[in-house]
N, C-alpha and C. Protein backbone atom coordinates (compact mmCIF):
# COMPACT_ATOMS: atom_id res chain seq x y z
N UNK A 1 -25.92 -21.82 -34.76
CA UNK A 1 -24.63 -21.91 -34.09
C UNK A 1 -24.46 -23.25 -33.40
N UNK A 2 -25.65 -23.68 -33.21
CA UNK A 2 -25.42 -25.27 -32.69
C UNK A 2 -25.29 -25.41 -31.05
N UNK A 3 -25.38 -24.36 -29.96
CA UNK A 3 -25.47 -24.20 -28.75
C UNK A 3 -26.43 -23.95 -28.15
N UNK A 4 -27.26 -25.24 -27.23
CA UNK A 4 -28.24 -25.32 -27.01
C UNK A 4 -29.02 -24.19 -26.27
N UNK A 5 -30.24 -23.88 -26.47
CA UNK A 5 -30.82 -22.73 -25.63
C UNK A 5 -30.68 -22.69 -24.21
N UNK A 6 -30.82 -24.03 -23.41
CA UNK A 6 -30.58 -24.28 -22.73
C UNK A 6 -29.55 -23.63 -21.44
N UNK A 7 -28.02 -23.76 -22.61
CA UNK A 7 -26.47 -23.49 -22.01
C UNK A 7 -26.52 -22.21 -22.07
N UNK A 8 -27.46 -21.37 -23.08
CA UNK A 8 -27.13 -19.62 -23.19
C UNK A 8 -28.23 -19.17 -21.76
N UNK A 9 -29.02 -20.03 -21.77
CA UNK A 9 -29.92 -19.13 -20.65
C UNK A 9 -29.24 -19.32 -19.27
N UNK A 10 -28.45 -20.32 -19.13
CA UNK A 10 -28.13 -20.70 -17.90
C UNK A 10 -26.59 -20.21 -17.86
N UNK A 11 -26.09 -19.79 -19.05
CA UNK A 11 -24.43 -18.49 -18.94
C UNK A 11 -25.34 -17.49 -18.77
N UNK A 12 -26.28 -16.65 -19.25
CA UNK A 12 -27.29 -15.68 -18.88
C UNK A 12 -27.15 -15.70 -17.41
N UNK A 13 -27.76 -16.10 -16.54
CA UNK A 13 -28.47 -16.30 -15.39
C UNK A 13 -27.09 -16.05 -15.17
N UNK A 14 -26.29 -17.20 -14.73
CA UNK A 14 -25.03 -17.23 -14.03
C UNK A 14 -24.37 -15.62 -14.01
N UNK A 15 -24.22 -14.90 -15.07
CA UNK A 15 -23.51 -13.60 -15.44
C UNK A 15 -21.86 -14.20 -15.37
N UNK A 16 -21.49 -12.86 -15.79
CA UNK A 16 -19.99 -12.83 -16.14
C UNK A 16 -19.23 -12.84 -14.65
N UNK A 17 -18.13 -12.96 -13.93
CA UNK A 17 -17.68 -13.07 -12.59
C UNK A 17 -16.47 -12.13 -12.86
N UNK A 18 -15.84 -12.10 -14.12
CA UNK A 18 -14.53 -11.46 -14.67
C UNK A 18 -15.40 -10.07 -15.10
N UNK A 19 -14.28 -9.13 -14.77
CA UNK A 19 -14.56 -7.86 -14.75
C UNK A 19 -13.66 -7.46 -16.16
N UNK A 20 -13.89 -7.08 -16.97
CA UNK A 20 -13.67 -6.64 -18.48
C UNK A 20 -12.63 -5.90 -18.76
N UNK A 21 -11.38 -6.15 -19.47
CA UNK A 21 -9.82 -5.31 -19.29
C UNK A 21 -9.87 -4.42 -19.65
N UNK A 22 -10.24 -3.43 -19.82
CA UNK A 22 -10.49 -2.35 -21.10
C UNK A 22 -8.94 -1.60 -20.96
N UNK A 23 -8.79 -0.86 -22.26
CA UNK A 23 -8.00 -0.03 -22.38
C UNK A 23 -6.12 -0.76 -22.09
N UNK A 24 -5.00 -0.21 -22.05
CA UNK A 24 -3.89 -0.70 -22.40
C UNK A 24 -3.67 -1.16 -20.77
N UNK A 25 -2.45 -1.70 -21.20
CA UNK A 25 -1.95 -2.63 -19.78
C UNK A 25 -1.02 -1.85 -18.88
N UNK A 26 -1.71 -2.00 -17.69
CA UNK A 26 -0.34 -1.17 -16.67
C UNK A 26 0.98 -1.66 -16.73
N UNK A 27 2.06 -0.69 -16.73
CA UNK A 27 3.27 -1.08 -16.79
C UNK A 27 3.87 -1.65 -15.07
N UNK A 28 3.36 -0.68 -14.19
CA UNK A 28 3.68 -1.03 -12.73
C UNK A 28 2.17 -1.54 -11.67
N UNK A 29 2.60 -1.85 -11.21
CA UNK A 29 1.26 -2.97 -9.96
C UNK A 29 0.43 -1.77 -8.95
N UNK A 30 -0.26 -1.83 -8.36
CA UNK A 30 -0.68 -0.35 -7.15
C UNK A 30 0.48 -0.31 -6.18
N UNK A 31 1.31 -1.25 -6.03
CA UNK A 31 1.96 -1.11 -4.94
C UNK A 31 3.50 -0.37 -5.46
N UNK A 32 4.28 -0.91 -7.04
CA UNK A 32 4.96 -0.17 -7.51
C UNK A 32 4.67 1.11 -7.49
N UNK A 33 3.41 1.17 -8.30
CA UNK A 33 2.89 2.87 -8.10
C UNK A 33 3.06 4.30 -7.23
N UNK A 34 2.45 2.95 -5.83
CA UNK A 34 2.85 3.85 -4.72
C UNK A 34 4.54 4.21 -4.41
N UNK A 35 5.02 3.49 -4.60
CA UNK A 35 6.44 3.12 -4.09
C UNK A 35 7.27 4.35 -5.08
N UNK A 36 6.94 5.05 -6.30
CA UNK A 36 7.16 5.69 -7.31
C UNK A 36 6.54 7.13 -6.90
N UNK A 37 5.25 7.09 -6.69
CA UNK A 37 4.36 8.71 -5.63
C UNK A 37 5.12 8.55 -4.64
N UNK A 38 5.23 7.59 -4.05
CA UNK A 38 6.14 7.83 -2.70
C UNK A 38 7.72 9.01 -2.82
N UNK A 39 8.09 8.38 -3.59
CA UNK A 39 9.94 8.80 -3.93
C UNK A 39 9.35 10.30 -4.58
N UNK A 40 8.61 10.41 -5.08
CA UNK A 40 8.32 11.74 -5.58
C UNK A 40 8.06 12.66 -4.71
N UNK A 41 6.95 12.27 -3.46
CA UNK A 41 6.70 13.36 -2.52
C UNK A 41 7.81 13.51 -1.78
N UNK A 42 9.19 12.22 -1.70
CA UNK A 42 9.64 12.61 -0.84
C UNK A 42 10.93 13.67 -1.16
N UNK A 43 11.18 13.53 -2.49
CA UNK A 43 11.82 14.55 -3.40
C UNK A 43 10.89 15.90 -3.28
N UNK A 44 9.48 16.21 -3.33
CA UNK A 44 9.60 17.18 -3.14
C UNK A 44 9.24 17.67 -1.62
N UNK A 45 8.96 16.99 -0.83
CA UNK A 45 8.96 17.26 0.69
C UNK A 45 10.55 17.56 0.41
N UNK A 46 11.40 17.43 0.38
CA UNK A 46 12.83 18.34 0.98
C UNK A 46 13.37 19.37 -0.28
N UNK A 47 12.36 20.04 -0.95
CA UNK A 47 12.33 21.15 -1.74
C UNK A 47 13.67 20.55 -2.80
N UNK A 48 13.55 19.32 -3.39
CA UNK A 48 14.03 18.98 -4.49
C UNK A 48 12.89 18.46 -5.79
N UNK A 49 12.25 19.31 -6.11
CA UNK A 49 11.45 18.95 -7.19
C UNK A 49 11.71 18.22 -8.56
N UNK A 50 10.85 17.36 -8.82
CA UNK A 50 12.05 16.73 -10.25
C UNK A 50 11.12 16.72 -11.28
N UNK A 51 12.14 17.41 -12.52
CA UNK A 51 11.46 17.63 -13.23
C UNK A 51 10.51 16.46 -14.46
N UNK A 52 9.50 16.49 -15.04
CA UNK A 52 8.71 15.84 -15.87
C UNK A 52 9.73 14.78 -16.94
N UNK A 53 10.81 15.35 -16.95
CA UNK A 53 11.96 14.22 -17.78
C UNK A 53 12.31 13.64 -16.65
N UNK A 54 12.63 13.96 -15.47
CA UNK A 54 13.47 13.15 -14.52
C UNK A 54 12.42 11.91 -14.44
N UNK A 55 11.52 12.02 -13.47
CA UNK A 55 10.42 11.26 -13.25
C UNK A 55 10.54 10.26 -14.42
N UNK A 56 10.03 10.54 -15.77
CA UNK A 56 10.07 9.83 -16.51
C UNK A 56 11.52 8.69 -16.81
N UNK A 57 12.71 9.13 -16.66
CA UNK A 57 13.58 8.29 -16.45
C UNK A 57 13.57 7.60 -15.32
N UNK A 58 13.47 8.12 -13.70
CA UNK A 58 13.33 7.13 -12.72
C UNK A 58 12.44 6.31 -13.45
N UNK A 59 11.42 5.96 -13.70
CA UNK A 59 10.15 5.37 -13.96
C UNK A 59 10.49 4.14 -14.99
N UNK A 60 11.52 4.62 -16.15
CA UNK A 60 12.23 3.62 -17.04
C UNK A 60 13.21 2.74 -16.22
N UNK A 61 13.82 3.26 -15.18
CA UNK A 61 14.91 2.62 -14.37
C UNK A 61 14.29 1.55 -13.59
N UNK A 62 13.45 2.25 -13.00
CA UNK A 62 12.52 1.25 -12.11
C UNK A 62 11.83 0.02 -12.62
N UNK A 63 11.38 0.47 -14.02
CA UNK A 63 10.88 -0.92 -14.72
C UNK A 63 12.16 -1.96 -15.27
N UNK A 64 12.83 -0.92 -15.21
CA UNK A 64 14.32 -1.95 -15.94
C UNK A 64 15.03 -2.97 -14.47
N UNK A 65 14.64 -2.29 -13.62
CA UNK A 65 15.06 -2.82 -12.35
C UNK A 65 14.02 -3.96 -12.08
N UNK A 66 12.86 -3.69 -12.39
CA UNK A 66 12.21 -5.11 -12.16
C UNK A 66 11.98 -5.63 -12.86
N UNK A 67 12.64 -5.54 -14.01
CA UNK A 67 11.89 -6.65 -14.99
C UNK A 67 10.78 -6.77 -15.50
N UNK A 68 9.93 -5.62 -15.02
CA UNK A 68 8.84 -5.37 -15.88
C UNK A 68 8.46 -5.34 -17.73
N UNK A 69 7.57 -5.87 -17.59
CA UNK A 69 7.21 -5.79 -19.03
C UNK A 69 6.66 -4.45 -19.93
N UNK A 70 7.26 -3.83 -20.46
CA UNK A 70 6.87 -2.22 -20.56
C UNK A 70 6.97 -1.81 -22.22
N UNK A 71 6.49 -0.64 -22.77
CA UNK A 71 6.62 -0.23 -23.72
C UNK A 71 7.42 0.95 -23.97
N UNK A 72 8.45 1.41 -22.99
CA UNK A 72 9.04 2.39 -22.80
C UNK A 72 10.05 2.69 -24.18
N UNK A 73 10.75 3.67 -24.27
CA UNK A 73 11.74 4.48 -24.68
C UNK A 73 13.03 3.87 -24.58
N UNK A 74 13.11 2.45 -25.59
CA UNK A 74 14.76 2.30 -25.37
C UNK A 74 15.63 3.19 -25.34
N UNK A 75 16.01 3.89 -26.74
CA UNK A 75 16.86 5.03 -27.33
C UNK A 75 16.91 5.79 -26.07
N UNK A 76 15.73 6.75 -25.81
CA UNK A 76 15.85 7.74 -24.69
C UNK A 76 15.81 7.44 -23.28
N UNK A 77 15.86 6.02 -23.06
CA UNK A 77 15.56 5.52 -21.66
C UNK A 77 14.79 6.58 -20.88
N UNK A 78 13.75 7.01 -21.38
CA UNK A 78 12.43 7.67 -20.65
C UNK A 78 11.16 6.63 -20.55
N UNK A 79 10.35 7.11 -19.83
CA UNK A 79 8.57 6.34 -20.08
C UNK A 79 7.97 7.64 -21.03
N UNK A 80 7.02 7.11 -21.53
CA UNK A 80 6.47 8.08 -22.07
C UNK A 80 5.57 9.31 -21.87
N UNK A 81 5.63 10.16 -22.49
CA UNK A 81 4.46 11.54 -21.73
C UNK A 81 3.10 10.89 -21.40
N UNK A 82 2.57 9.76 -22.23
CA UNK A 82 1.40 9.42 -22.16
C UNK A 82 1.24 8.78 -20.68
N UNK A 83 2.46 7.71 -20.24
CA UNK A 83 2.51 7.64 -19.14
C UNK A 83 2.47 8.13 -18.01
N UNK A 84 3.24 9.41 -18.02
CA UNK A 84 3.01 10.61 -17.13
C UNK A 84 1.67 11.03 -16.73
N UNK A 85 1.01 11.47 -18.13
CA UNK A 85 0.00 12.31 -18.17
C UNK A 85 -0.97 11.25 -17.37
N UNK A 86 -1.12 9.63 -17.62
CA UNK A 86 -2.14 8.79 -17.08
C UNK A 86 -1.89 8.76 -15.32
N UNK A 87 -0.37 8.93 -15.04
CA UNK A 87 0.21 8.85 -13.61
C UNK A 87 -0.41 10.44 -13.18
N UNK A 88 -0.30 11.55 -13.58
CA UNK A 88 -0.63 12.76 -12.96
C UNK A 88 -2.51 12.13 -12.76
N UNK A 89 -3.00 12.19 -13.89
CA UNK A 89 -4.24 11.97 -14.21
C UNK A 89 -5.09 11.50 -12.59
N UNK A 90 -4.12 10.25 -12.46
CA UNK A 90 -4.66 9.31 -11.38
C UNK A 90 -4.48 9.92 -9.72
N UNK A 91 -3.72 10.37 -9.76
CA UNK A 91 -3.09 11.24 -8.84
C UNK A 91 -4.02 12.17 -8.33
N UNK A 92 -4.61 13.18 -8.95
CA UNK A 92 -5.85 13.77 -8.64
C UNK A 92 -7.14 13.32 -8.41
């Protein structure tokens, strides 16, 4: 490969400093996140519960509102179940 033993033992030693991306890209930041659990508890703190489609449209609105970069549901202006399911997921 032509890279001296030298440079691999001493990237060795040093180690990696970047922590490894795995898996797909968040659509919202921790602080969007919260700001999204937030509006939810506070919908259901005054016994207005919303249902698994609603959520999912706030959630499209909200990214459309910021300009986020997303993979959402043009046609249905929803987020997706998968999204949900990763947002409940985390939640617990």
């Amino acid at each position: 490969m032509g890279i001296p033993f030298s440079s691999l033992q001493k990237r060795i030693k040093k180690g990696s400093t970047l922590a490894p991306h795995l898996g797909r890209f968040t659509v919202f930041s921790r602080e969007e996140e919260a700001q999204l659990a937030n509006l939810d508890k506070k919908m259901a703190n005054i016994f207005y519960g919303c249902t698994a489609n609603q959520i999912r449209r706030v959630a499209f609105e909200y990214a459309e509102k910021l300009n986020v970069k997303h993979n959402f549901n043009q046609a249905s202006k929803m987020a997706g179940r998968d999204w949900l399911h990763e947002k409940r997921r985390k939640k617990n």
